[in-house]
N, C-alpha and C. Protein backbone atom coordinates (compact mmCIF):
# COMPACT_ATOMS: atom_id res chain seq x y z
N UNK A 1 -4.55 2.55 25.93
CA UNK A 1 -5.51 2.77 24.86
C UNK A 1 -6.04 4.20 24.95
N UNK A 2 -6.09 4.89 24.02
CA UNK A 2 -6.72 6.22 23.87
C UNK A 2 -7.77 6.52 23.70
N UNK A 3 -8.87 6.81 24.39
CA UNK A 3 -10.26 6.56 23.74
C UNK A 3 -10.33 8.39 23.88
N UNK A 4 -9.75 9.60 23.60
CA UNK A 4 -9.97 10.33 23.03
C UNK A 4 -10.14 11.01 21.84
N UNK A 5 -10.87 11.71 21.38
CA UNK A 5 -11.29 11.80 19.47
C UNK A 5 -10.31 12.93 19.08
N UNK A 6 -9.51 12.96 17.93
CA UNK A 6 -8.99 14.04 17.33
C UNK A 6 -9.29 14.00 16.30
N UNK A 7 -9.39 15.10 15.09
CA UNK A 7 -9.11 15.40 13.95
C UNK A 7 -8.19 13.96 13.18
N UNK A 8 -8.35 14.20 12.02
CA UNK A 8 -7.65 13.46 10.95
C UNK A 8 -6.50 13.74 11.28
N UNK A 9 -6.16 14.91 11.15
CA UNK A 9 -4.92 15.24 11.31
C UNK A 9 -4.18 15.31 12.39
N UNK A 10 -4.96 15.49 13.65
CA UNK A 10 -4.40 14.98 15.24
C UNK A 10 -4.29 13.46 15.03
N UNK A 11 -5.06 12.67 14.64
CA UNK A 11 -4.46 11.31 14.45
C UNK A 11 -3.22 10.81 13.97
N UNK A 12 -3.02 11.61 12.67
CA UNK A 12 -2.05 11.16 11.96
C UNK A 12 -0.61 11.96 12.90
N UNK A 13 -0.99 13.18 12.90
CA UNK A 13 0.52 13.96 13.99
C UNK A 13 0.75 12.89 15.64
N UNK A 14 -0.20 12.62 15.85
CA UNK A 14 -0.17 11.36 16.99
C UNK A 14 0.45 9.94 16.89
N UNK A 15 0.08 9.93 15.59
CA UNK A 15 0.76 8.32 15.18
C UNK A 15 1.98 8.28 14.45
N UNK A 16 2.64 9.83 14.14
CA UNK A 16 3.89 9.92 13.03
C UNK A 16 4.68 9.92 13.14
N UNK A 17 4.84 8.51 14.48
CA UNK A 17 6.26 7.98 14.77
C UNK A 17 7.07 7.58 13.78
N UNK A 18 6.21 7.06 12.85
CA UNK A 18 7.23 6.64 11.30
C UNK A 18 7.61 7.90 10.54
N UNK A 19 8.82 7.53 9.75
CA UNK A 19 9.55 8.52 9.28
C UNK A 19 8.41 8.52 7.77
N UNK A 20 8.17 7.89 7.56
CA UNK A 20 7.83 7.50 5.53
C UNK A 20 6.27 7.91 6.15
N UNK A 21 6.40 9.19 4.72
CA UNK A 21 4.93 9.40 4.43
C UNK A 21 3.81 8.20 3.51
N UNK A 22 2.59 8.79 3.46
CA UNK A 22 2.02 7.95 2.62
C UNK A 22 2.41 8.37 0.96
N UNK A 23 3.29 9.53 0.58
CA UNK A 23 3.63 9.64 -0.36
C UNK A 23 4.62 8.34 -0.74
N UNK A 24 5.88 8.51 0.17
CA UNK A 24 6.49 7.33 0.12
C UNK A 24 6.01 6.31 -0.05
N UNK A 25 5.35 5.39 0.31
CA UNK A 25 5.04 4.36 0.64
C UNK A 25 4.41 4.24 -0.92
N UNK A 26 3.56 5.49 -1.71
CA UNK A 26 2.97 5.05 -2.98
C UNK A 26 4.52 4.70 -3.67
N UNK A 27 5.16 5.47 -3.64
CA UNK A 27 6.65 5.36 -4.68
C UNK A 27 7.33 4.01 -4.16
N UNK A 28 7.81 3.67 -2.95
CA UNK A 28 7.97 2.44 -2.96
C UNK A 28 7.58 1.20 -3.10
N UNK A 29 6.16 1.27 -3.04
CA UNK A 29 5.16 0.12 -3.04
C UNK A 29 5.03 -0.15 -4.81
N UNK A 30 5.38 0.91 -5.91
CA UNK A 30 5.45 0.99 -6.85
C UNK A 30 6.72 0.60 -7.11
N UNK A 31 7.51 0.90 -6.58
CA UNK A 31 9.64 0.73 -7.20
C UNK A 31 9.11 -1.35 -7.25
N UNK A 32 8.55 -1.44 -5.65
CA UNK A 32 8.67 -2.95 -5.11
C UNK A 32 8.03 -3.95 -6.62
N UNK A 33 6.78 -3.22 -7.02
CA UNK A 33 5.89 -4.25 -8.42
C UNK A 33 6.43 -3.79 -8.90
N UNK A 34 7.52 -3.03 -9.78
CA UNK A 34 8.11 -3.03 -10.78
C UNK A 34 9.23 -4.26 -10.53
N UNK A 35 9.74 -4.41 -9.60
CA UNK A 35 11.02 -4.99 -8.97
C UNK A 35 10.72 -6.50 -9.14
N UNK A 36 9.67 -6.92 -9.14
CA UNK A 36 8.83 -8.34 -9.25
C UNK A 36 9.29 -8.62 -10.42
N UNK A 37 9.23 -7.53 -11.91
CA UNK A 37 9.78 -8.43 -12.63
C UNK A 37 11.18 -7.97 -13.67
N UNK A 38 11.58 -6.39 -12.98
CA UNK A 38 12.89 -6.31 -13.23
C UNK A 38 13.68 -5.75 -11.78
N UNK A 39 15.45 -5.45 -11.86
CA UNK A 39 16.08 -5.59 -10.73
C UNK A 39 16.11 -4.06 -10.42
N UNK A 40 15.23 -3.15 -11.62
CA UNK A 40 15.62 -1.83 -11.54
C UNK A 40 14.18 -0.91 -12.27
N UNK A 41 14.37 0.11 -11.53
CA UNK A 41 13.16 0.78 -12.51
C UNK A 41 13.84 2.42 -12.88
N UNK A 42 13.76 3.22 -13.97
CA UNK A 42 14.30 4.45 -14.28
C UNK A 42 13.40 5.46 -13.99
N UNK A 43 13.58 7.05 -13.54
CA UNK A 43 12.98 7.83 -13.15
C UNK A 43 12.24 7.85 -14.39
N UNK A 44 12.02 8.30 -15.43
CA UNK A 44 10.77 8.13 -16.10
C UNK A 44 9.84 7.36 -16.13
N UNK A 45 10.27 6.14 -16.07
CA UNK A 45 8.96 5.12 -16.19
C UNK A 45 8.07 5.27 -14.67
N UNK A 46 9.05 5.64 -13.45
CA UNK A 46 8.58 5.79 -12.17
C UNK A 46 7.11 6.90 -12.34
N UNK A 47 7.92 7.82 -13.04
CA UNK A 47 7.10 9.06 -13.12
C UNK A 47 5.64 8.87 -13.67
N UNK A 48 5.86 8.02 -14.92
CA UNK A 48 4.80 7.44 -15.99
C UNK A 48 3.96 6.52 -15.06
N UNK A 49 4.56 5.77 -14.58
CA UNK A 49 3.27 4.69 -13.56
C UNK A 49 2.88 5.65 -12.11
N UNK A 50 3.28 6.38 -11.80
CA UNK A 50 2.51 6.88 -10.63
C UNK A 50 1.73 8.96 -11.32
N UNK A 51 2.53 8.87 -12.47
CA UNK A 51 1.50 10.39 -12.75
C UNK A 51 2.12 11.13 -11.97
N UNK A 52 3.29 11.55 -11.95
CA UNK A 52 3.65 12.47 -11.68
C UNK A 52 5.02 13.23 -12.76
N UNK A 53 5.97 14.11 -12.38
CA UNK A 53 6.93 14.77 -13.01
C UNK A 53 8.01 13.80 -12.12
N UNK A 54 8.87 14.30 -13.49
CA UNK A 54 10.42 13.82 -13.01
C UNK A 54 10.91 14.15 -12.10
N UNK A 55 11.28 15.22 -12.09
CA UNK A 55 11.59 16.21 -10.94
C UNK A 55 11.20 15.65 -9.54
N UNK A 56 9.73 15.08 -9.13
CA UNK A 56 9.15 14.82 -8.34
C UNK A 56 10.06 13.56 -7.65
N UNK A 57 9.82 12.71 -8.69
CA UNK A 57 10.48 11.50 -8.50
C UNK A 57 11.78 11.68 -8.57
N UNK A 58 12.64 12.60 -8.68
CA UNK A 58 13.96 12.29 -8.04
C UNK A 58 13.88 13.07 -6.66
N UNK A 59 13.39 14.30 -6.19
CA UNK A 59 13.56 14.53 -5.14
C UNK A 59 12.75 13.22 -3.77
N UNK A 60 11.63 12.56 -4.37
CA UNK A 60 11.15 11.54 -3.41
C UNK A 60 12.35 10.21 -3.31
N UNK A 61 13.06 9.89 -4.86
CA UNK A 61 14.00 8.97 -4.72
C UNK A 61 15.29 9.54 -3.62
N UNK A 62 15.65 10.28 -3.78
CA UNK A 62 16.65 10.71 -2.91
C UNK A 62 15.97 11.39 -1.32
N UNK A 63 15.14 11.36 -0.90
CA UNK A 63 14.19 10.95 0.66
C UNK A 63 14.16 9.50 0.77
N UNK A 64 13.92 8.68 -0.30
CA UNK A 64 13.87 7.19 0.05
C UNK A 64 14.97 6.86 0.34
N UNK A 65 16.30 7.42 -0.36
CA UNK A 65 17.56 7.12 -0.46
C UNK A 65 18.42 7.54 1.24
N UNK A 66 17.83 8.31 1.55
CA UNK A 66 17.74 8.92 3.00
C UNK A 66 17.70 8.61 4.13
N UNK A 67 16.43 7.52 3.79
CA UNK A 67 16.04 6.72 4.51
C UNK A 67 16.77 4.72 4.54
N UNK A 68 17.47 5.09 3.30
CA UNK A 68 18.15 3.47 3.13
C UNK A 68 17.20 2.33 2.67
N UNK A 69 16.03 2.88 1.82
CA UNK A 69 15.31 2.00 1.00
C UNK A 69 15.68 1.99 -0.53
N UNK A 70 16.42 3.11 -1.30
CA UNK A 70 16.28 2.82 -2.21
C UNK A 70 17.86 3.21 -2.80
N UNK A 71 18.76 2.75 -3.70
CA UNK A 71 20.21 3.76 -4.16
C UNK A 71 19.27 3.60 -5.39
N UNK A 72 20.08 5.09 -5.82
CA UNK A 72 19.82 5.92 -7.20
C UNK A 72 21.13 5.88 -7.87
N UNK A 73 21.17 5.16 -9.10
CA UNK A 73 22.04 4.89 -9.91
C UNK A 73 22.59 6.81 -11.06
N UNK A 74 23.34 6.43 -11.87
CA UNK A 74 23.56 7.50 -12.93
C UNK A 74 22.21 7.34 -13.66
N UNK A 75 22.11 7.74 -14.53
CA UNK A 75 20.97 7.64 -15.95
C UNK A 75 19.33 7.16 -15.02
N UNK A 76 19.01 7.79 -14.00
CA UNK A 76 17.94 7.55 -13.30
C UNK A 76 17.55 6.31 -12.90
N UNK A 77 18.46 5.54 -12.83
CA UNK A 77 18.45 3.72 -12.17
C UNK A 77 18.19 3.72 -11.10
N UNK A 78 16.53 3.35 -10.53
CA UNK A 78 16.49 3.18 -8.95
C UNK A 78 16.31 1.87 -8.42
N UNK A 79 17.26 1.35 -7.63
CA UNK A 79 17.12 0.01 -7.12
C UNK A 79 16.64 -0.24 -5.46
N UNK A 80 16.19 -1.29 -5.35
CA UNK A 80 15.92 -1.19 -3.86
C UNK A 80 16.65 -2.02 -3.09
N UNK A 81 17.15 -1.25 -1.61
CA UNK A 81 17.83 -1.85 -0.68
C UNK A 81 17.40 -2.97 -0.46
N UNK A 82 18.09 -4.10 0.52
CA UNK A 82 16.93 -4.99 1.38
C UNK A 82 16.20 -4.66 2.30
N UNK A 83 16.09 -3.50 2.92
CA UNK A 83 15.27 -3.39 3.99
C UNK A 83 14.38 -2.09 2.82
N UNK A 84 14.58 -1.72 1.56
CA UNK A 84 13.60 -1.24 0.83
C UNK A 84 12.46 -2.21 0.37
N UNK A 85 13.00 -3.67 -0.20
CA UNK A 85 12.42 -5.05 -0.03
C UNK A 85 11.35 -5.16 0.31
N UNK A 86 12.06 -5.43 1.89
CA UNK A 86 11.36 -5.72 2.84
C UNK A 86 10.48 -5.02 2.50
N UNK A 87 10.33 -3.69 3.34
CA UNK A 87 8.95 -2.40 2.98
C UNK A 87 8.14 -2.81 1.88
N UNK A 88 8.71 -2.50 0.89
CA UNK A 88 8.25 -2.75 -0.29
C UNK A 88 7.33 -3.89 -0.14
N UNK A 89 7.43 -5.20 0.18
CA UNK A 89 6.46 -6.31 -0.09
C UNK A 89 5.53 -6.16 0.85
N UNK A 90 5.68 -5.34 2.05
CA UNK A 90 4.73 -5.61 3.16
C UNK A 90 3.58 -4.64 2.42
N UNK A 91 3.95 -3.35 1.99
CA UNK A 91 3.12 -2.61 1.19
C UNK A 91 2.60 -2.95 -0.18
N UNK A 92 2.97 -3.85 -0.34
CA UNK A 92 2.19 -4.85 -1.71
C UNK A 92 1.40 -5.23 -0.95
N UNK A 93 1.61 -6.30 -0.12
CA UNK A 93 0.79 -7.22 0.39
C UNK A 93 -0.59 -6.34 1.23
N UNK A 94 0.04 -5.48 1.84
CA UNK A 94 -1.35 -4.54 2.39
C UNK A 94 -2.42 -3.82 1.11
N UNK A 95 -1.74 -3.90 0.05
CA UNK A 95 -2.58 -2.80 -0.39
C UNK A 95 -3.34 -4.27 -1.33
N UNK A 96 -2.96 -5.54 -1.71
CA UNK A 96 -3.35 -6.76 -2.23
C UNK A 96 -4.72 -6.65 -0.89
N UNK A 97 -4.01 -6.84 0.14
CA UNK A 97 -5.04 -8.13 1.19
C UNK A 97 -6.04 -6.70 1.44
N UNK A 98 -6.37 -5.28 1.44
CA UNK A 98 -7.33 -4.76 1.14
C UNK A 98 -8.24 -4.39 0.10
N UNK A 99 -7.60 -4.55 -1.38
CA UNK A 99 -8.17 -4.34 -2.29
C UNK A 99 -9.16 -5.98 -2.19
N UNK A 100 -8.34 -6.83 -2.01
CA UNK A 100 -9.02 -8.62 -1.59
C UNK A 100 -10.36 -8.27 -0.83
N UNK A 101 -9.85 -7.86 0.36
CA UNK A 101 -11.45 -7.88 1.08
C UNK A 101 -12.56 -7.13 0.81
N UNK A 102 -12.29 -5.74 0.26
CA UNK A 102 -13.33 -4.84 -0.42
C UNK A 102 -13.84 -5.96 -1.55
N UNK A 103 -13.33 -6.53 -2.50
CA UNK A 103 -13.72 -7.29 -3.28
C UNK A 103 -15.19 -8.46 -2.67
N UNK A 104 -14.73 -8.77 -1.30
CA UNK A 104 -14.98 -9.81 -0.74
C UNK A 104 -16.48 -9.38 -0.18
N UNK A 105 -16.33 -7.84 0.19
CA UNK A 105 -17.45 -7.25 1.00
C UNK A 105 -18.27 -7.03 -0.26
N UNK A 106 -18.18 -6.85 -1.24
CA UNK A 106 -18.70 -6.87 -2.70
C UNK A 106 -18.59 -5.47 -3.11
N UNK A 107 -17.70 -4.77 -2.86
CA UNK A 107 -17.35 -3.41 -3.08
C UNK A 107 -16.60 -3.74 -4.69
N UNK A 108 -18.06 -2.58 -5.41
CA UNK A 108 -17.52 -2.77 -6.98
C UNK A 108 -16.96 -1.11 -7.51
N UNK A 109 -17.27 -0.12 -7.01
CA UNK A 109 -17.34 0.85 -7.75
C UNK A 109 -15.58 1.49 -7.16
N UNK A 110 -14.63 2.31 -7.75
CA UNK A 110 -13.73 3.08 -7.15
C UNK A 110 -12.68 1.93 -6.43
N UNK A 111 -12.46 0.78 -6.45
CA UNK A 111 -11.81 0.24 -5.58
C UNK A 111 -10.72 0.41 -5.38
N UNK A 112 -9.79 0.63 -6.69
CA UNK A 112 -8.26 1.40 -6.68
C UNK A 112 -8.25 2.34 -5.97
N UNK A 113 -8.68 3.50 -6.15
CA UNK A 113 -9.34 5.03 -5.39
C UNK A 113 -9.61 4.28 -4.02
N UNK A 114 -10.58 3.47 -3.25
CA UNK A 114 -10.56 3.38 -1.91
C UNK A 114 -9.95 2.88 -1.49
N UNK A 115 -8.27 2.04 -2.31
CA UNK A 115 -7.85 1.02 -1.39
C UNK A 115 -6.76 1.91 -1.13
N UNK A 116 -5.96 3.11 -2.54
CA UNK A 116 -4.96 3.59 -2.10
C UNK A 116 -4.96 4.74 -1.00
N UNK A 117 -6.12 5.11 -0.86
CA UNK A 117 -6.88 5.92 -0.01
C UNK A 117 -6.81 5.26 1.69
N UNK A 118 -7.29 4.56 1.86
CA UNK A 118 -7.77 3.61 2.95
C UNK A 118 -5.82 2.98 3.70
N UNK A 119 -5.03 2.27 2.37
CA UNK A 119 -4.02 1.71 2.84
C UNK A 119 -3.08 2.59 3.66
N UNK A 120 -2.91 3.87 3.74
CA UNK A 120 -2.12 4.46 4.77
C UNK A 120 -2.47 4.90 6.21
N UNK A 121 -3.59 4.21 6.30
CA UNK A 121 -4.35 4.35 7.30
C UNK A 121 -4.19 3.12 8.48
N UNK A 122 -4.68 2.12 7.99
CA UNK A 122 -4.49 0.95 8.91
C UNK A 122 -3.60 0.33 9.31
N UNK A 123 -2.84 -0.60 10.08
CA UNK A 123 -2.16 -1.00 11.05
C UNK A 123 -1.86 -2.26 10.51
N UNK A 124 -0.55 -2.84 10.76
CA UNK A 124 -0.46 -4.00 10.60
C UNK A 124 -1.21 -5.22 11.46
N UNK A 125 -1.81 -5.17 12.45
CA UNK A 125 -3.07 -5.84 13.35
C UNK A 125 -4.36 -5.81 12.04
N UNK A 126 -4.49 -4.83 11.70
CA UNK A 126 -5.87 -4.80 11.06
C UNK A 126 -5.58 -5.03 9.42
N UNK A 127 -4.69 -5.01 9.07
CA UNK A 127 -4.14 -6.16 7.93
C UNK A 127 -3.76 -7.45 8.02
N UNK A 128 -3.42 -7.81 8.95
CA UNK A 128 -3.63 -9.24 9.27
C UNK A 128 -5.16 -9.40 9.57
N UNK A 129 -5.92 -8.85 10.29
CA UNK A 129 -6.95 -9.42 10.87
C UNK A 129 -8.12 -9.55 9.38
N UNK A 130 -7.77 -8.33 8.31
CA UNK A 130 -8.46 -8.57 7.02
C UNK A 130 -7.83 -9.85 6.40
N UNK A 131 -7.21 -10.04 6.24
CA UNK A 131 -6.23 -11.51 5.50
C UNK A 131 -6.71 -13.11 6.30
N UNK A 132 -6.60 -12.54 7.45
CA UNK A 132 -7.77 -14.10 8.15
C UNK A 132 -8.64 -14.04 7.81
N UNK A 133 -9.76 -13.25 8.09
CA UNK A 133 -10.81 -13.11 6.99
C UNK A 133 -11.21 -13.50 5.81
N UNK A 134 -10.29 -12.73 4.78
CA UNK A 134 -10.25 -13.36 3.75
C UNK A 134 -10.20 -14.86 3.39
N UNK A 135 -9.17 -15.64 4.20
CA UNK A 135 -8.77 -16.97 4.26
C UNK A 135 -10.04 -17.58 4.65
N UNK A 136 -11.01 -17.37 5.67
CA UNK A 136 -12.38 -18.06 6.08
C UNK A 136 -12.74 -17.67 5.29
N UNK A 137 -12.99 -16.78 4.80
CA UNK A 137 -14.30 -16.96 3.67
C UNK A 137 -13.40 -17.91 2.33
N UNK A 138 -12.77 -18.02 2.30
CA UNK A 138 -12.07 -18.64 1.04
C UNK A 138 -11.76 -20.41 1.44
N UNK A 139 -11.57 -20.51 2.64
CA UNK A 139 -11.96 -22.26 3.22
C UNK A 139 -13.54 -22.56 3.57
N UNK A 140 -14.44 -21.46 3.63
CA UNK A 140 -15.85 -21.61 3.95
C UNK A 140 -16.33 -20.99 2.70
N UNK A 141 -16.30 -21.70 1.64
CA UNK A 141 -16.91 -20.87 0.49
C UNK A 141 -18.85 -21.29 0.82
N UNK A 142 -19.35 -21.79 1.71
CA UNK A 142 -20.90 -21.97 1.60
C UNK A 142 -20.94 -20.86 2.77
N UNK A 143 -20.49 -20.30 3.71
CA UNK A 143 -20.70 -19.30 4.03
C UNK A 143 -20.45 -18.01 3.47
N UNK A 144 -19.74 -17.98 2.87
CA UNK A 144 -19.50 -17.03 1.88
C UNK A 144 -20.49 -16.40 0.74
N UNK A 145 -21.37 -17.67 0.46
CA UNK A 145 -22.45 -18.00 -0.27
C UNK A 145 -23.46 -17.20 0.46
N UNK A 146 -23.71 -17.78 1.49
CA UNK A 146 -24.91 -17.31 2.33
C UNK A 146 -24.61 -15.57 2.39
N UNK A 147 -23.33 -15.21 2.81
CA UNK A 147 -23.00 -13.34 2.90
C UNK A 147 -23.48 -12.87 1.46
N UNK A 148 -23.11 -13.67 0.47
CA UNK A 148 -23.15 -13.08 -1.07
C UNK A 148 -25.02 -12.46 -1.27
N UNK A 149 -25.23 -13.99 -0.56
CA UNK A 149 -26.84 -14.14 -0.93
C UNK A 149 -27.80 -12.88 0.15
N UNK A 150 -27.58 -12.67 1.54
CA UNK A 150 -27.57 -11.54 2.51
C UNK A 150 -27.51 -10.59 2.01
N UNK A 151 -26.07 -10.03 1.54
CA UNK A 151 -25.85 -8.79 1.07
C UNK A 151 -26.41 -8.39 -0.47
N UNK A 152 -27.06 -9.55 -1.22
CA UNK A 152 -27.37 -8.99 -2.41
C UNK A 152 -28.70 -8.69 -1.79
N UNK A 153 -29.58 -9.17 -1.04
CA UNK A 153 -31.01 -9.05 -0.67
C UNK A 153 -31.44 -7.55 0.58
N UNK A 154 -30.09 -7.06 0.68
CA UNK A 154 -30.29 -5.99 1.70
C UNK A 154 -30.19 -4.81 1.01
């Protein structure tokens, strides 16, 4: 365990055993909810749901492609591997089971803004450990009651 303090950025150069930035992870976590309800998404529409240029999105598709998450078709067809999938849902599910608990803590203002912010940060330990959470307060809804009633009075 490390109990020495660094910078943001000593943290992150400390922990950047993974290859995929948090850029990545927005573009795939995006390819993955498009993928929910078609088998393919095209560099424009990519571009259009995350706000960025084309350009952008093909040089990040072909880094994903790099990496063996995503093949890039002719006419800007990007599909995802299975181990893009994979990724892909775990980064749904993280950026779901935190936007969930901010909800839960009664966090109303910015929540998109703090969750996509916040999600490249935490650990799969501390995404599970928010998702149990969530689950007790959601089988204990009279305690839940009592936090609601606490936190509105503080």
């Amino acid at each position: 365990m490390d109990n020495e303090f660094h910078t943001v950025r000593g943290y992150e150069l400390k922990n950047n055993a993974k290859k995929i930035t948090p850029a990545m992870e927005d573009y795939l976590e995006m390819i993955y909810r498009t993928s929910l309800e078609n088998n393919y998404i095209r560099t424009n529409q990519l571009s259009k749901l995350l706000n960025v240029r084309n350009s952008s999105v093909s040089k990040m598709t072909q880094k994903l492609g790099d990496l063996g998450l995503v093949n890039y078709e002719k006419y800007g067809i990007i599909t995802l591997t299975n181990k893009g999938k994979k990724l892909g849902s775990f980064l749904l599910k993280r950026h779901l089971t935190l936007e969930s608990f901010l909800k839960l803590l009664g966090c109303q203002q910015n929540i998109l803004i703090q969750t996509e912010l916040m999600e490249h940060v935490i650990d799969n330990e501390t995404v599970e450990k928010m998702q149990t959470f969530i689950n007790f307060f959601d089988q204990n809804k009279d305690i839940l009651n009592d936090y609601i009633l606490f936190s509105n009075n503080s």
